[in-house]
Protein backbone atom coordinates (compact mmCIF):
# COMPACT_ATOMS: atom_id res chain seq x y z
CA UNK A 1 17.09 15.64 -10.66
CA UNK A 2 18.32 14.99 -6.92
CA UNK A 3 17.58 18.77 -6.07
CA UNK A 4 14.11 18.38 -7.72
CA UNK A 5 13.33 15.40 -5.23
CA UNK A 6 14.20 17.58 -2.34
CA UNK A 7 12.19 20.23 -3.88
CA UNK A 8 9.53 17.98 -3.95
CA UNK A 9 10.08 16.62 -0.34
CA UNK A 10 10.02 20.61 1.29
CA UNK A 11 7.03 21.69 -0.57
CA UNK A 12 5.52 18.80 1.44
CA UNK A 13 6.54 20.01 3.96
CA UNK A 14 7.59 16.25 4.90
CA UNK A 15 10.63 14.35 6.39
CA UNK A 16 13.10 12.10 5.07
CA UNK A 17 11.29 9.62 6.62
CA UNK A 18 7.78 10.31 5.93
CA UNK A 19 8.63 10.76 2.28
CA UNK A 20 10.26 7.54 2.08
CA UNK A 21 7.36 6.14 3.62
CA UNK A 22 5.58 6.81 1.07
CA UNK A 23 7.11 5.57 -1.03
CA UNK A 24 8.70 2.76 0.25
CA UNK A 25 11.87 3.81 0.66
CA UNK A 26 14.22 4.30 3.92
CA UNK A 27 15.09 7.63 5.21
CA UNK A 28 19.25 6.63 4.05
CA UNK A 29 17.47 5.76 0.59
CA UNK A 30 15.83 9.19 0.06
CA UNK A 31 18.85 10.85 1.44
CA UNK A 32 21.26 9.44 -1.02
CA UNK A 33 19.46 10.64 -3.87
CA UNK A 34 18.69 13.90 -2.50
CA UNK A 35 22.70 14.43 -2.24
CA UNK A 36 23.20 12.85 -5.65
CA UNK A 37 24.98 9.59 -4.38
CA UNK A 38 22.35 7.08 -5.87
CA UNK A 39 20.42 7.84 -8.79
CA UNK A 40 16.64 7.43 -8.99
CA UNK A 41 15.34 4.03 -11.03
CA UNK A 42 12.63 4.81 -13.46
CA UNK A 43 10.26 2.87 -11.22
CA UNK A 44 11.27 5.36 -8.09
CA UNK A 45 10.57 8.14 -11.01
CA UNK A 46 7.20 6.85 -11.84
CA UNK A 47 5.99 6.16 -8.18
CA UNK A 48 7.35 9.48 -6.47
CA UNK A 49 5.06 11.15 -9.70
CA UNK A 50 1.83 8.88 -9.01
CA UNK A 51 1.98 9.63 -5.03
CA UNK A 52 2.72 12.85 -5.17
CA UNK A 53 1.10 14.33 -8.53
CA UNK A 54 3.93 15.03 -9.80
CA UNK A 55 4.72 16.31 -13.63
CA UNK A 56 7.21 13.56 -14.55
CA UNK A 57 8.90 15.70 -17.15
CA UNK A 58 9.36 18.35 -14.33
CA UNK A 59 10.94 16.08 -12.30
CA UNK A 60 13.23 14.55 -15.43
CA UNK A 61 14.38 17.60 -17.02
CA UNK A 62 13.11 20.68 -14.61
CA UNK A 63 10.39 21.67 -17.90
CA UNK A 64 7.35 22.47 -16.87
CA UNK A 65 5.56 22.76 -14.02
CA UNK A 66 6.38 20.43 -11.05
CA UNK A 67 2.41 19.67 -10.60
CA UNK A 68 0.56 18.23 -12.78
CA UNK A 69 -2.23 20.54 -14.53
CA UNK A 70 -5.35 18.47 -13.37
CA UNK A 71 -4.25 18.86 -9.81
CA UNK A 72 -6.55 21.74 -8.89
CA UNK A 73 -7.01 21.20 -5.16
CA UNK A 74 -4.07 21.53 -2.28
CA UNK A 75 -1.41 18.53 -3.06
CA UNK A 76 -1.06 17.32 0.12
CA UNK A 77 -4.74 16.49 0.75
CA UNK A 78 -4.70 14.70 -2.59
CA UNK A 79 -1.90 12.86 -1.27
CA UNK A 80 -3.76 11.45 1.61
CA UNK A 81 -6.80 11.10 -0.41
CA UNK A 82 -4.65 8.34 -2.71
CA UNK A 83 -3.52 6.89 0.36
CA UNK A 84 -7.46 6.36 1.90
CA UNK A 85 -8.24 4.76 -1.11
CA UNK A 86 -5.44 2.66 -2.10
CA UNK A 87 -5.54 1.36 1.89
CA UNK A 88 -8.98 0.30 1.31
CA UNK A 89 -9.67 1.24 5.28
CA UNK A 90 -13.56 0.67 5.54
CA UNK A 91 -13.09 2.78 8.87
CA UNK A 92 -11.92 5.85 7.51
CA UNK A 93 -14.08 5.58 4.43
CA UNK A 94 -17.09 5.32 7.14
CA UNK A 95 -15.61 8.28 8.97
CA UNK A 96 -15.33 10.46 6.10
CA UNK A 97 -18.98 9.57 4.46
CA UNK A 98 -20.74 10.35 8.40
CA UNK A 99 -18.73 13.34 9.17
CA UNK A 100 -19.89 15.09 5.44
CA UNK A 101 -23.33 14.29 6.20
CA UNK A 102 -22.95 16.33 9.68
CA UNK A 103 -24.09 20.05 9.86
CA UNK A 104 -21.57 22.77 9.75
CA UNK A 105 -22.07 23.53 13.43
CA UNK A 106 -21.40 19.49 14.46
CA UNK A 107 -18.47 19.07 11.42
CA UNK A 108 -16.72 22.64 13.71
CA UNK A 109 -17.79 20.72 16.34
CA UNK A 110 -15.54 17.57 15.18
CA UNK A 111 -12.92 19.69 13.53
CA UNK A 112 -11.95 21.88 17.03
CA UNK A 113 -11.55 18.17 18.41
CA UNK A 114 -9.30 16.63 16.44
CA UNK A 115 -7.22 20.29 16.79
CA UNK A 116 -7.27 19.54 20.34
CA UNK A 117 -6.04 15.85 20.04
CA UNK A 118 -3.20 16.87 17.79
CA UNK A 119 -1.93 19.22 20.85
C-alpha cells in the first residue's frame, strides 16, 4: 500500500509536504509510510481517498483503478475545488463567481496575470 501512496503523491505532482498538508499530516509522517515504516490507519485510508478522489480499494489492494469512476475532470483541480469549499472562503467564492461572468477577452486578460504573478 506504501508504494500506492507515493503513487498517489507523484501523480500530483506534489511534495511530501504539500501532501501532508492536506491531509494533515507532517512531511516525516507521509515519509514513513511511503518507505513502509508506519502503516496507514483506516482513518488516514479514508481521508487520503476523500481529498484526493481516490478508489479506496485501489489504494487497499492495487484492484481497480486508482481514480474513482465519477471523477471525469483533471484530479488536481477537483482537489482544490474540495478545498474552496470545505474552507468556506467568501473571497475566493466571490472571485470565482465575478471572474466566470467576465468575457473571454477580460477572463485571458486575468488569466496572463496571474501567469505573470506566479513568475
Amino acid at each position: 500500500m506504501e508504494k500506492r501512496v507515493k503513487l498517489i503523491r507523484k501523480s500530483l505532482n506534489l511534495s511530501q509536504k504539500k501532501f501532508g498538508d492536506r491531509l494533515g499530516l507532517k512531511p516525516n509522517s507521509i515519509s514513513s509510510i511511503e518507505t513502509g515504516k508506519n502503516t496507514l490507519t483506516d482513518q488516514n485510508i479514508k481521508m487520503i481517498c476523500s481529498t484526493f478522489q481516490i478508489n479506496e480499494d485501489w489504494l487497499r489492494t492495487g484492484n481497480g483503478e486508482m481514480y474513482t469512476k465519477h471523477l471525469e475532470i483533471d484530479n488536481e483541480l477537483s482537489i482544490v475545488i474540495n478545498e474552496i469549499v470545505k474552507s468556506n472562503d467568501k473571497f475566493v467564492k466571490q472571485f470565482l463567481n465575478a471572474y466566470w461572468s467576465l468575457s473571454k477577452e477580460n477572463r485571458t486578460v486575468i488569466s496572463d496575470f496571474i501567469d505573470k504573478l506566479k513568475e
